[in-house]
PDB file of N, CA and C in Angstrom:
ATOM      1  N   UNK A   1     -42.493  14.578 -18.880  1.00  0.00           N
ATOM      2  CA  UNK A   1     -43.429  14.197 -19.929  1.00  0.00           C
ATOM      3  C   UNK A   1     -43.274  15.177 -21.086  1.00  0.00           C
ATOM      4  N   UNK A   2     -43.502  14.569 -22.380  1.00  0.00           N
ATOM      5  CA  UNK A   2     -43.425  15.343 -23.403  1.00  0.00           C
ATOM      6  C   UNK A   2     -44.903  15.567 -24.172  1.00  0.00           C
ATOM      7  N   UNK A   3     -44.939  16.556 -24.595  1.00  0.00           N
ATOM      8  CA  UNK A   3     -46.444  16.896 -25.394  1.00  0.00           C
ATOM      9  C   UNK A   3     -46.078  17.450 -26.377  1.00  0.00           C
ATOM     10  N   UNK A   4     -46.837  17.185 -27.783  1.00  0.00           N
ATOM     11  CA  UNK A   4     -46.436  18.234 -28.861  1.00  0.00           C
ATOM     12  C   UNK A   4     -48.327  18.878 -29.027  1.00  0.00           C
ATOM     13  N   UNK A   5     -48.222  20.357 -28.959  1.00  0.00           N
ATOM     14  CA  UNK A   5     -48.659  21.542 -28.884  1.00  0.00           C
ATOM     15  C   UNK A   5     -48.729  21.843 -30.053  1.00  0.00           C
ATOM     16  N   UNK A   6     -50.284  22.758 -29.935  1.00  0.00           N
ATOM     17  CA  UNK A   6     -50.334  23.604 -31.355  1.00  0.00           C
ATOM     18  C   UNK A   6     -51.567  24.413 -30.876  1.00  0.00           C
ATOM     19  N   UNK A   7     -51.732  25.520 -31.574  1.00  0.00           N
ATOM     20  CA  UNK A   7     -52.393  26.321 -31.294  1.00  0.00           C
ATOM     21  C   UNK A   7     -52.680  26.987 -32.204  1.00  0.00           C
ATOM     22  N   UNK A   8     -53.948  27.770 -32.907  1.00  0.00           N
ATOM     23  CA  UNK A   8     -54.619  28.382 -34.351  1.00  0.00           C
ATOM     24  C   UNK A   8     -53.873  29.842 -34.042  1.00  0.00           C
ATOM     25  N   UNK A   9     -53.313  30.504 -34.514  1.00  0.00           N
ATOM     26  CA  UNK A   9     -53.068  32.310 -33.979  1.00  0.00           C
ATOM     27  C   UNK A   9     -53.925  33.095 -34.110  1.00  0.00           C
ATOM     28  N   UNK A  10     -54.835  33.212 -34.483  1.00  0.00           N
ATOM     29  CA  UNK A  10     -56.184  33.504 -34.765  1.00  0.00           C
ATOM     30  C   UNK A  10     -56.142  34.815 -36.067  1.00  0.00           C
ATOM     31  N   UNK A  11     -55.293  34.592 -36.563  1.00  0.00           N
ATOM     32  CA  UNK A  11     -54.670  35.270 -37.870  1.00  0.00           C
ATOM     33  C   UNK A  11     -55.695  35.043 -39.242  1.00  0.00           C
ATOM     34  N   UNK A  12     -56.786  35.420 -39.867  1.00  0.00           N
ATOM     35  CA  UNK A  12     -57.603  34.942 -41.050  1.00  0.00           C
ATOM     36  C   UNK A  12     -57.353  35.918 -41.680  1.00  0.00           C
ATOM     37  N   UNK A  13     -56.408  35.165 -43.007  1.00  0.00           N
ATOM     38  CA  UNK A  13     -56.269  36.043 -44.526  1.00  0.00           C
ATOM     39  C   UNK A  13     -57.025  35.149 -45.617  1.00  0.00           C
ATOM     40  N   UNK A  14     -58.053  34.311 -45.382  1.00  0.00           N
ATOM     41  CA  UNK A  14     -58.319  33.831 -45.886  1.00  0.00           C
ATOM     42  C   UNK A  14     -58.117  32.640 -46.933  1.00  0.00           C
ATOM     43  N   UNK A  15     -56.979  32.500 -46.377  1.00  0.00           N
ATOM     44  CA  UNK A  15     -55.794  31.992 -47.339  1.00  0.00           C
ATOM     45  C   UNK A  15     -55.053  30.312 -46.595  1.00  0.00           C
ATOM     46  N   UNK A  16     -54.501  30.989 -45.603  1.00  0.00           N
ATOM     47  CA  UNK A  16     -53.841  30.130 -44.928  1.00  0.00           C
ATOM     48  C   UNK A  16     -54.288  30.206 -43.436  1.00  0.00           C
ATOM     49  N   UNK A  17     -53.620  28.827 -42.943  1.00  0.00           N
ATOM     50  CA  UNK A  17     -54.469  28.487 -41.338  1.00  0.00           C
ATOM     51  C   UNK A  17     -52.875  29.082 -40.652  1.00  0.00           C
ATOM     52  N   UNK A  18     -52.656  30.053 -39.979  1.00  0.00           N
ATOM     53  CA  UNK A  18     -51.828  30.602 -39.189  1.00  0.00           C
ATOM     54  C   UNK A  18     -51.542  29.478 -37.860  1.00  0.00           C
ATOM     55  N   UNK A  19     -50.551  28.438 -37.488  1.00  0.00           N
ATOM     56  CA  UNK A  19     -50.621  27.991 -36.471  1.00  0.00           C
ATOM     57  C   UNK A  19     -49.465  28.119 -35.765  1.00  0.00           C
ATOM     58  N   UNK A  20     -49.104  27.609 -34.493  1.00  0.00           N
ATOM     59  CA  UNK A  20     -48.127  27.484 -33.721  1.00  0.00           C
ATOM     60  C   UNK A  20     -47.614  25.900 -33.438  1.00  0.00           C
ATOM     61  N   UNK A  21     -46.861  25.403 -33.639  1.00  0.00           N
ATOM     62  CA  UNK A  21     -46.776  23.829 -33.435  1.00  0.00           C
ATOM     63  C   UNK A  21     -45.659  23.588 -32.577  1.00  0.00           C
ATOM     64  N   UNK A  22     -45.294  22.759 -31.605  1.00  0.00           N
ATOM     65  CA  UNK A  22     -44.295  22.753 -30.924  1.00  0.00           C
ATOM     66  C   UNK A  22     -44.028  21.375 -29.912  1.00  0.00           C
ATOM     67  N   UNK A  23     -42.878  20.916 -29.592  1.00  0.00           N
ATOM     68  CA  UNK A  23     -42.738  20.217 -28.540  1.00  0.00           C
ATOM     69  C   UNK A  23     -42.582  20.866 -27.243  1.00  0.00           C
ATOM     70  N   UNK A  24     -43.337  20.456 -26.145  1.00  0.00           N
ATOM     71  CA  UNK A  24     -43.096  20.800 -25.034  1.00  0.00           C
ATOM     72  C   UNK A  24     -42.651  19.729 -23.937  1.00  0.00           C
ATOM     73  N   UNK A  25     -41.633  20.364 -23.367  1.00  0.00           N
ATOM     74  CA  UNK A  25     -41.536  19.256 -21.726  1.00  0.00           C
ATOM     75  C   UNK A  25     -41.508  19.731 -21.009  1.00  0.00           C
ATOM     76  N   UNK A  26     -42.392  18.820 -19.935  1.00  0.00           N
ATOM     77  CA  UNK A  26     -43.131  19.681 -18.740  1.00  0.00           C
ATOM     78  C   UNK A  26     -42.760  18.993 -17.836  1.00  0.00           C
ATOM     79  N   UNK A  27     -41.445  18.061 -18.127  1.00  0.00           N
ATOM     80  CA  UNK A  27     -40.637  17.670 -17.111  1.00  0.00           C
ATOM     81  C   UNK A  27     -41.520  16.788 -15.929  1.00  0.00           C
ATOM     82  N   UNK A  28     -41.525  17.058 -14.644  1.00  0.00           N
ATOM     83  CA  UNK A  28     -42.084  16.169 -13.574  1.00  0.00           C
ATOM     84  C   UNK A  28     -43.578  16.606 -13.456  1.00  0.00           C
ATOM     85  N   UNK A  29     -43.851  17.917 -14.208  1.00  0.00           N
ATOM     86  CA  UNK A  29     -45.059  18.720 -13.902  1.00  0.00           C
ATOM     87  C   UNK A  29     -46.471  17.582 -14.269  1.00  0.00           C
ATOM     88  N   UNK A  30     -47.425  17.891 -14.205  1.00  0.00           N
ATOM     89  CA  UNK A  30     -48.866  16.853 -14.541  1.00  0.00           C
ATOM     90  C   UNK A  30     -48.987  17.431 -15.671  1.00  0.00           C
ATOM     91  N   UNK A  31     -49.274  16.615 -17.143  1.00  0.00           N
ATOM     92  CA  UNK A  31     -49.956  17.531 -18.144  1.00  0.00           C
ATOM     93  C   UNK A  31     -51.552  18.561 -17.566  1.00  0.00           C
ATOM     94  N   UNK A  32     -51.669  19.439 -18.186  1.00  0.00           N
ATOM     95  CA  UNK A  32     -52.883  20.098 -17.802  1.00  0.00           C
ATOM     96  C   UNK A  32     -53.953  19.542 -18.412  1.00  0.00           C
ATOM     97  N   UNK A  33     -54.949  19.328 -17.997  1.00  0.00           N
ATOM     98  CA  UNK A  33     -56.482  18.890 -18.700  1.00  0.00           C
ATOM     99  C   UNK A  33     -57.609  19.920 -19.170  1.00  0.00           C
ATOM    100  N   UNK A  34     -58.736  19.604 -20.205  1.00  0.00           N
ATOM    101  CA  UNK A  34     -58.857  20.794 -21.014  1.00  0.00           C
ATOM    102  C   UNK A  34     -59.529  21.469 -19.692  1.00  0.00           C
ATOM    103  N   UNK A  35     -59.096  22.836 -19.899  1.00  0.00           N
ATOM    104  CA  UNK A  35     -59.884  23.893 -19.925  1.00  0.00           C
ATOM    105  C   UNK A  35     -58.883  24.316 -18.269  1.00  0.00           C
ATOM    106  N   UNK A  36     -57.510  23.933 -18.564  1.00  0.00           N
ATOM    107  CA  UNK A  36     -56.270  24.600 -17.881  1.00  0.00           C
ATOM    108  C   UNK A  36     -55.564  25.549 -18.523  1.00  0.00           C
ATOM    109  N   UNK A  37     -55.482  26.664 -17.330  1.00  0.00           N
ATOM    110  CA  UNK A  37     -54.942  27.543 -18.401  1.00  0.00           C
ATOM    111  C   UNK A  37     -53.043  27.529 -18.465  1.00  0.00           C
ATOM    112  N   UNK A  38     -53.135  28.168 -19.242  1.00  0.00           N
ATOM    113  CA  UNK A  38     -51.028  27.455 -19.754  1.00  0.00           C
ATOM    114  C   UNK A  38     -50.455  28.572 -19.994  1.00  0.00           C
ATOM    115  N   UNK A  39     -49.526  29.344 -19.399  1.00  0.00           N
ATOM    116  CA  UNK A  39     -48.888  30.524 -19.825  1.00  0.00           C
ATOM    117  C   UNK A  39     -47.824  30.474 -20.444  1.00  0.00           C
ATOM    118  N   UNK A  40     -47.627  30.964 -21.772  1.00  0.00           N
ATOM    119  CA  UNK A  40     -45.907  30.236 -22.504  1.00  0.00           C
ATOM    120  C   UNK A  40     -45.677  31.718 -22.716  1.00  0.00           C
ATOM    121  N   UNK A  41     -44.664  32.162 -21.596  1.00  0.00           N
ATOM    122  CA  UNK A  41     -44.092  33.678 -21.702  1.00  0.00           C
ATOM    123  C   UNK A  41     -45.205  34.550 -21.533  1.00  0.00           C
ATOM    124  N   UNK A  42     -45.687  35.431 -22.207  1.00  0.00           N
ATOM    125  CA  UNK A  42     -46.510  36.463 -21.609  1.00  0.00           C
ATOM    126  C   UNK A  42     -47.822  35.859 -22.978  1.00  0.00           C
ATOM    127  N   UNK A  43     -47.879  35.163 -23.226  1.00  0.00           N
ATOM    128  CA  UNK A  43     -49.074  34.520 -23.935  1.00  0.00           C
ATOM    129  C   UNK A  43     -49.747  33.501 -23.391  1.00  0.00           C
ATOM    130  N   UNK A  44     -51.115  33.908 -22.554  1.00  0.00           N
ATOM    131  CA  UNK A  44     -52.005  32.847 -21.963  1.00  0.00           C
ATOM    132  C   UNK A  44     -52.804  32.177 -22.964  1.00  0.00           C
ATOM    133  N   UNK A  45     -53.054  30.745 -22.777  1.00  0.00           N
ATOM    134  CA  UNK A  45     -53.787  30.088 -23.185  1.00  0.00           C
ATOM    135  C   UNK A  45     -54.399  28.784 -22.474  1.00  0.00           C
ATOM    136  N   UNK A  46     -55.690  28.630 -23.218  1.00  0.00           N
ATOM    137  CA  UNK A  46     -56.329  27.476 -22.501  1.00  0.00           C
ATOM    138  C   UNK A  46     -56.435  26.099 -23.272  1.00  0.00           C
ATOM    139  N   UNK A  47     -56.419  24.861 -22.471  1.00  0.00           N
ATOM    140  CA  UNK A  47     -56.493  24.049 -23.185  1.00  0.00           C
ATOM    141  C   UNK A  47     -58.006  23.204 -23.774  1.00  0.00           C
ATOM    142  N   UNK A  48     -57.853  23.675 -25.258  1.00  0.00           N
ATOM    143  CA  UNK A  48     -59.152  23.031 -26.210  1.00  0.00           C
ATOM    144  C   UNK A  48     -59.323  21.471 -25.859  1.00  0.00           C
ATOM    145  N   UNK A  49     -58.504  21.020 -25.896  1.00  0.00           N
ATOM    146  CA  UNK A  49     -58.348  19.120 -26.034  1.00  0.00           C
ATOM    147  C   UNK A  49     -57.520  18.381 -25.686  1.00  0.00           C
ATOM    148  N   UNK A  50     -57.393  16.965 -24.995  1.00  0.00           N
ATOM    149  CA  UNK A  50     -55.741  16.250 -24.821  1.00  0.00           C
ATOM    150  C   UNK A  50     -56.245  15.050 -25.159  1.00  0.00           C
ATOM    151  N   UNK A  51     -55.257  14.385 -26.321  1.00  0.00           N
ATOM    152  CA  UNK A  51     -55.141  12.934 -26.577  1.00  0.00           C
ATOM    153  C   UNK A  51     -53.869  12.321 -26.722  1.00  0.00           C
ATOM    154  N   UNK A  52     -54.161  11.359 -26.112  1.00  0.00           N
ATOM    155  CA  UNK A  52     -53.221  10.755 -26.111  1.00  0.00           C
ATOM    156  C   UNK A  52     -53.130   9.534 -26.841  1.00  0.00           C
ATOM    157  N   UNK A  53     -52.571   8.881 -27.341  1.00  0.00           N
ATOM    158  CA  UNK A  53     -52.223   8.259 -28.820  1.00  0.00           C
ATOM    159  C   UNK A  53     -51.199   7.117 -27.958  1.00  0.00           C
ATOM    160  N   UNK A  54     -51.803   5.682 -28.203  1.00  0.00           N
ATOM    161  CA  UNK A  54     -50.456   4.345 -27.910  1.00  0.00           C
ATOM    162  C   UNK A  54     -50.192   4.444 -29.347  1.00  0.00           C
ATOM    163  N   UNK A  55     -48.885   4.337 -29.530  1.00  0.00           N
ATOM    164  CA  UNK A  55     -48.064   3.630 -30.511  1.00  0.00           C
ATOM    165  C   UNK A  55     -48.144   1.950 -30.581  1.00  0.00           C
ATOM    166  N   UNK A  56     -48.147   0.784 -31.629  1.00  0.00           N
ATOM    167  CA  UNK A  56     -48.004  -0.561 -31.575  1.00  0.00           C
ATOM    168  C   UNK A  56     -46.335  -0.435 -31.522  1.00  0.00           C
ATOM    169  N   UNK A  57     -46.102  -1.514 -30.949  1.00  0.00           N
ATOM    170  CA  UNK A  57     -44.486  -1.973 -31.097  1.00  0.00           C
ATOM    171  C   UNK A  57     -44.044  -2.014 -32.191  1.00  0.00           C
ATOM    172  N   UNK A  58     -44.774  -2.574 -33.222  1.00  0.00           N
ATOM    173  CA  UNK A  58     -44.229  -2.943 -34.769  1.00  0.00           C
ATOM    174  C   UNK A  58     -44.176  -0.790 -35.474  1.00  0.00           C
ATOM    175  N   UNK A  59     -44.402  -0.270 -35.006  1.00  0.00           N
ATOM    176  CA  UNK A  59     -44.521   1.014 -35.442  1.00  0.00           C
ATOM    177  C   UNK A  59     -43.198   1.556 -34.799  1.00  0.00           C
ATOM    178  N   UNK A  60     -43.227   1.384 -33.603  1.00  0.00           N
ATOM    179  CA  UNK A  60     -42.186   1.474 -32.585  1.00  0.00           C
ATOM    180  C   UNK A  60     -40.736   1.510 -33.144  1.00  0.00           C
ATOM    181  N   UNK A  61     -40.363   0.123 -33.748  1.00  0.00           N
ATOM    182  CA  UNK A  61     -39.713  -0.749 -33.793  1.00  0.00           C
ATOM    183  C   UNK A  61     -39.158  -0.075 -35.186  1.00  0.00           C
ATOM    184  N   UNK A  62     -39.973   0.399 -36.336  1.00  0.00           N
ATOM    185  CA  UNK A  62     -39.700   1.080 -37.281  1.00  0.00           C
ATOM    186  C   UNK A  62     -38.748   2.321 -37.205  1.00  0.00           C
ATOM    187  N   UNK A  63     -39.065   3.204 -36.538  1.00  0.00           N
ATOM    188  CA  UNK A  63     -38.155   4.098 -36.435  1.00  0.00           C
ATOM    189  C   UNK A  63     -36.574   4.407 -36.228  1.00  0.00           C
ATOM    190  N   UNK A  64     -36.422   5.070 -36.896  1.00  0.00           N
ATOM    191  CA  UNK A  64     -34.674   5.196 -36.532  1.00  0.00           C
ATOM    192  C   UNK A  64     -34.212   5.968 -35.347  1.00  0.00           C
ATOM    193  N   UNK A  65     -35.240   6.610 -34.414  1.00  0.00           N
ATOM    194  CA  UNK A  65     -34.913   7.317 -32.931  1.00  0.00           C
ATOM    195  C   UNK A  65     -36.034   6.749 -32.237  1.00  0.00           C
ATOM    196  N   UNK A  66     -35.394   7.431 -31.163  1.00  0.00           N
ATOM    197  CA  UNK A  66     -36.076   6.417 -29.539  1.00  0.00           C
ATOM    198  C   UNK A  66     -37.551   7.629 -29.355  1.00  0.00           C
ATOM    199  N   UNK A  67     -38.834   7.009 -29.786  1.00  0.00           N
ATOM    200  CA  UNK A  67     -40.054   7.838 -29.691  1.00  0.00           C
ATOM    201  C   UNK A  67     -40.915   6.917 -28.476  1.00  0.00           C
ATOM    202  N   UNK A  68     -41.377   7.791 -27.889  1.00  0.00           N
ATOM    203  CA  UNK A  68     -42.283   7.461 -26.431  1.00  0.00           C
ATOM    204  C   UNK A  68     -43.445   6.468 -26.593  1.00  0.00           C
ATOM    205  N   UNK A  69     -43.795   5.418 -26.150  1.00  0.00           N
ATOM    206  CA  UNK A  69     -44.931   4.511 -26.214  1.00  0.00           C
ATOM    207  C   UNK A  69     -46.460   5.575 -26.208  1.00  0.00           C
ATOM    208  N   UNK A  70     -46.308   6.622 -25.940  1.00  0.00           N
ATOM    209  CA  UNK A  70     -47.826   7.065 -25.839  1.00  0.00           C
ATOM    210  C   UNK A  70     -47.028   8.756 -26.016  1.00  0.00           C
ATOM    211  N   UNK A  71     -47.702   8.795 -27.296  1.00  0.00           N
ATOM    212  CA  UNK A  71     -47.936  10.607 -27.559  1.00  0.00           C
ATOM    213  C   UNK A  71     -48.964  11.489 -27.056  1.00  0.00           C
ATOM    214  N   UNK A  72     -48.780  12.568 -26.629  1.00  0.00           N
ATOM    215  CA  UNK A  72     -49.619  12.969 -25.984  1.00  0.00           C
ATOM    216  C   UNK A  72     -49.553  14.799 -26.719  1.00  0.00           C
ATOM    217  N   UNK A  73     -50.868  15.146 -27.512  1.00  0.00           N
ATOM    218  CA  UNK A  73     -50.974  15.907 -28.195  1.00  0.00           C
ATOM    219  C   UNK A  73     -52.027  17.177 -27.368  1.00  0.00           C
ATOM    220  N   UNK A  74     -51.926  18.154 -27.459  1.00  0.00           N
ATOM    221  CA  UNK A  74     -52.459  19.455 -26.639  1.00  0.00           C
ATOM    222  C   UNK A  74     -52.956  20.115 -28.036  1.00  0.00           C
ATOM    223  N   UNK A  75     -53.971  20.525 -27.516  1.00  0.00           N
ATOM    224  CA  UNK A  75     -54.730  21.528 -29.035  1.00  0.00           C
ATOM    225  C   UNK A  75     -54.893  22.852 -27.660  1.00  0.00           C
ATOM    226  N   UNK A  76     -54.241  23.905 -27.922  1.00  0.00           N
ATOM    227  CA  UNK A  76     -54.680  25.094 -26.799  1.00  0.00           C
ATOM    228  C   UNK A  76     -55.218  26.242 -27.651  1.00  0.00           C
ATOM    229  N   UNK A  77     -55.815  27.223 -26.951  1.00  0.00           N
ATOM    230  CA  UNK A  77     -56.623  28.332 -27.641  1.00  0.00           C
ATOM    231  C   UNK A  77     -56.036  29.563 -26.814  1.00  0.00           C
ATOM    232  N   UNK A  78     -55.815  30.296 -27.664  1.00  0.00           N
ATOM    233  CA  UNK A  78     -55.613  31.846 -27.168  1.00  0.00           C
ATOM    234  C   UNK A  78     -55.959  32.078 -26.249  1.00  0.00           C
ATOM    235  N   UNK A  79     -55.897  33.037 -25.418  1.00  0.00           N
ATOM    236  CA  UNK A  79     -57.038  33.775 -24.751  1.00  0.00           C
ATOM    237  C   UNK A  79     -57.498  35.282 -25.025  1.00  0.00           C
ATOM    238  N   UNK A  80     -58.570  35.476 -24.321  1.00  0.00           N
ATOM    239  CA  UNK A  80     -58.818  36.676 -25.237  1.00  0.00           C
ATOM    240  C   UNK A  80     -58.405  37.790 -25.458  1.00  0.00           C
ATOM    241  N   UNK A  81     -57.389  38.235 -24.208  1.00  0.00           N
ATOM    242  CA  UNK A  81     -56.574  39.404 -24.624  1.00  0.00           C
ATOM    243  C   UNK A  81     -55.884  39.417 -25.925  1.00  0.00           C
ATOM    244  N   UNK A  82     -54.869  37.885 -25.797  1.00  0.00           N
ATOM    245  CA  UNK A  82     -54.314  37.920 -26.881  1.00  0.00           C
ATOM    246  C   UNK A  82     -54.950  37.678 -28.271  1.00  0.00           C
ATOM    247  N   UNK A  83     -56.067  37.561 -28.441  1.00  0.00           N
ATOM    248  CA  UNK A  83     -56.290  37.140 -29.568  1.00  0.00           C
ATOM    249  C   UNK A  83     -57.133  38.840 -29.772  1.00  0.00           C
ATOM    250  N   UNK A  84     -57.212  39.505 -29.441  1.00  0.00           N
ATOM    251  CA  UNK A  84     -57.764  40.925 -29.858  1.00  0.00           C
ATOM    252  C   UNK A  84     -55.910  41.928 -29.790  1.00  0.00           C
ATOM    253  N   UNK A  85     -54.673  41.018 -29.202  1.00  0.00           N
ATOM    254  CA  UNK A  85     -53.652  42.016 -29.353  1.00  0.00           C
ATOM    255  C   UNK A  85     -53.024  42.034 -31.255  1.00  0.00           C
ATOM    256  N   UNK A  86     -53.876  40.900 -31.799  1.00  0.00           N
ATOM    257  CA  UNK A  86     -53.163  40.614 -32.793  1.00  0.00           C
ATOM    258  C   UNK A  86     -51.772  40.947 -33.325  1.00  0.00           C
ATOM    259  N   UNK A  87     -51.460  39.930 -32.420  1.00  0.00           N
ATOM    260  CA  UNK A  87     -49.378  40.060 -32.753  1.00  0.00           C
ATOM    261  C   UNK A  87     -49.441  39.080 -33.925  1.00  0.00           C
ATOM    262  N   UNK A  88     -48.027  39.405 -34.548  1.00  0.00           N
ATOM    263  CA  UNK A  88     -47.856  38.704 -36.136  1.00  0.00           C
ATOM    264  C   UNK A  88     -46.939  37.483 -35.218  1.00  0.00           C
ATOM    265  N   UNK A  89     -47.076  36.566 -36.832  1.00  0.00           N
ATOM    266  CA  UNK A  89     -46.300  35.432 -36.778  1.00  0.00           C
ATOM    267  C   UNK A  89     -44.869  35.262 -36.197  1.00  0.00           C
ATOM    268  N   UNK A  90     -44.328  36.232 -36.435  1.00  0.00           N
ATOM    269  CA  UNK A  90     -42.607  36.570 -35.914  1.00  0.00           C
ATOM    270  C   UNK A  90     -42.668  36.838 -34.379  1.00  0.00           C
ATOM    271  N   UNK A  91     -43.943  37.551 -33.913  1.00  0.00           N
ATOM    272  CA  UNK A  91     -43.772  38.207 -32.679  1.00  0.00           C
ATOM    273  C   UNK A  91     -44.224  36.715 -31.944  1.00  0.00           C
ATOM    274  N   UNK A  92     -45.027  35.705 -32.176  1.00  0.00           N
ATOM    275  CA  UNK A  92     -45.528  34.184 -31.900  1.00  0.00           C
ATOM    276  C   UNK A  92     -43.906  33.940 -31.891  1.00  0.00           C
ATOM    277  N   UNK A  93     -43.120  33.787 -32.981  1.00  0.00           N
ATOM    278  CA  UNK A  93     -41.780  32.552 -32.648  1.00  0.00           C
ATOM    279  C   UNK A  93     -41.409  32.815 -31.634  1.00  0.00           C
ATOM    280  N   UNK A  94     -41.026  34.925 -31.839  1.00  0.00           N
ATOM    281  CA  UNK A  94     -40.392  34.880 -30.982  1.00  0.00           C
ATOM    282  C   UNK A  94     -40.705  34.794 -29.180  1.00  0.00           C
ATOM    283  N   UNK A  95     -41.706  34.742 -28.490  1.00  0.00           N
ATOM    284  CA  UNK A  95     -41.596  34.728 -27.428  1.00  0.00           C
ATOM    285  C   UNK A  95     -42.044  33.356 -27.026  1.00  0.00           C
ATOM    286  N   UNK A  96     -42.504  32.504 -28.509  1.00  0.00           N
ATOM    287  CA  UNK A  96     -41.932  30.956 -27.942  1.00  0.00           C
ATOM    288  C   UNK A  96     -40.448  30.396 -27.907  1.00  0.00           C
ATOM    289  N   UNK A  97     -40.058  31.237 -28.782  1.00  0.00           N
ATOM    290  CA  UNK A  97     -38.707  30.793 -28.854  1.00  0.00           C
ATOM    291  C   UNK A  97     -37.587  30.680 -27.414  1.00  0.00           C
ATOM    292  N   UNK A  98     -37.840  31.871 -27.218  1.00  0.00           N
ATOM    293  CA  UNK A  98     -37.436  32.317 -25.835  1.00  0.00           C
ATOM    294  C   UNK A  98     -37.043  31.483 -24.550  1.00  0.00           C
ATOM    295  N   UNK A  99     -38.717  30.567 -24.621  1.00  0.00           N
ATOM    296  CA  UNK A  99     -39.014  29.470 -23.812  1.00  0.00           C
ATOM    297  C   UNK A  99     -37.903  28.149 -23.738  1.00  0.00           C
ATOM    298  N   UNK A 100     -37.433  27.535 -22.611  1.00  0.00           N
ATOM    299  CA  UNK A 100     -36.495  26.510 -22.476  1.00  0.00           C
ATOM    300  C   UNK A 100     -36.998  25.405 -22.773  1.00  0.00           C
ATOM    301  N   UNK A 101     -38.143  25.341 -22.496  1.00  0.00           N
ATOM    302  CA  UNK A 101     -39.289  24.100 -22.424  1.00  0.00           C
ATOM    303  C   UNK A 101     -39.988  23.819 -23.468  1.00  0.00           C
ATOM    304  N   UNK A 102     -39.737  24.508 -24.717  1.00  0.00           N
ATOM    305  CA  UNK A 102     -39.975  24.411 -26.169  1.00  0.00           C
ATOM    306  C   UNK A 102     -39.057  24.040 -26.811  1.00  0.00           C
ATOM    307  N   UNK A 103     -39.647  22.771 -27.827  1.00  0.00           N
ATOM    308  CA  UNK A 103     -38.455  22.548 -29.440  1.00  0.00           C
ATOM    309  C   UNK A 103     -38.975  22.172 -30.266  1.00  0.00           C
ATOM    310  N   UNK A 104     -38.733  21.938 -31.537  1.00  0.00           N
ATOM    311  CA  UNK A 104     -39.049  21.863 -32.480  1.00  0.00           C
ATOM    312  C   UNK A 104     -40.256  22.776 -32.990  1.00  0.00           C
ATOM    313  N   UNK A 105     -39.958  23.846 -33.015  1.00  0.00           N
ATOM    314  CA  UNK A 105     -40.797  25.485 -33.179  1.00  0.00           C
ATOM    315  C   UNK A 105     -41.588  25.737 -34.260  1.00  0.00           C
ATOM    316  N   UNK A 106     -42.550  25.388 -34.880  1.00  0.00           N
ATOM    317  CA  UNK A 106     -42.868  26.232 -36.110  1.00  0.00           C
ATOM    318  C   UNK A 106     -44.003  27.141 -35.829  1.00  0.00           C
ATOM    319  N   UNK A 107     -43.843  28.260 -36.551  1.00  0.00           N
ATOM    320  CA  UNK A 107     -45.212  28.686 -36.851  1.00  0.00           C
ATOM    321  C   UNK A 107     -44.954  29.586 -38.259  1.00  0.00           C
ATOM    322  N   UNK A 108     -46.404  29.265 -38.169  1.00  0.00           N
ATOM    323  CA  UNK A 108     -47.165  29.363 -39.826  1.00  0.00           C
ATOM    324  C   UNK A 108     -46.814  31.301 -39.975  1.00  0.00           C
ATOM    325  N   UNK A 109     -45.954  31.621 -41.201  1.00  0.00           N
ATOM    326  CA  UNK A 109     -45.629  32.746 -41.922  1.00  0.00           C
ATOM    327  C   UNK A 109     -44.493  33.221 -40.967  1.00  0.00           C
ATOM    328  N   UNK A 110     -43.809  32.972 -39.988  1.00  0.00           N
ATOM    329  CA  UNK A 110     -42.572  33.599 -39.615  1.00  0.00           C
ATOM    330  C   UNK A 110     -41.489  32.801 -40.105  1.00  0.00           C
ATOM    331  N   UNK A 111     -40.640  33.816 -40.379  1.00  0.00           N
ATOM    332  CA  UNK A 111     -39.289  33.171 -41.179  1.00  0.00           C
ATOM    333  C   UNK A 111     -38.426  32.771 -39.531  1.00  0.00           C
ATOM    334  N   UNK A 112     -38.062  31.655 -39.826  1.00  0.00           N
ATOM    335  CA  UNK A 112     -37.343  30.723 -39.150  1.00  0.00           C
ATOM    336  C   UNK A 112     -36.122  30.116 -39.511  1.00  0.00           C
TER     337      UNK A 112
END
């Protein structure tokens, strides 16, 4: 199963919303339901929310690649160690990056 992920970094410059966004596959595993906790490398987090989204066929049918009948979106939250270790944006890519089970990577202020 595939999920695309995101998470706030808990970063306030007042300015901009610091996030983490990502595809995940969790392969044969069960998605987790809220309030599971999710470890991606040495960053725990819990899950805020899960929706899942049908696509219509005629939407389907539009696209130029093969996208899944039902998206399934994860909103997760820090936990509290990490959100009092305040690591920067770069130190976020990188130990998602790391991860096998992650793609399409962004996060908000690390150069990529």
């Amino acid at each position: 199963m595939r999920a695309e992920v995101s998470f706030d970094l808990g970063i306030n410059d007042g300015e901009v919303d610091y996030e983490a966004a990502f595809t995940w596959e969790t392969g044969s595993l069960p998605l987790p339901r809220k309030g599971d906790r999710v470890a991606l490398g040495e960053l725990m987090t819990s899950v805020k929310s899960v929706t899942f989204s049908c696509l219509d066929s005629g939407y389907i049918a539009t696209r130029d690649h093969d996208i899944d009948d039902v998206e399934v979106h994860l909103a997760l939250r820090l936990g509290k160690k990490e959100r009092k270790a305040r690591y920067r944006p770069a130190e976020f890519y990188t130990i998602l990056s790391r991860l096998p089970s992650v793609s399409g990577l962004h996060v908000t202020g690390a150069d990529q």
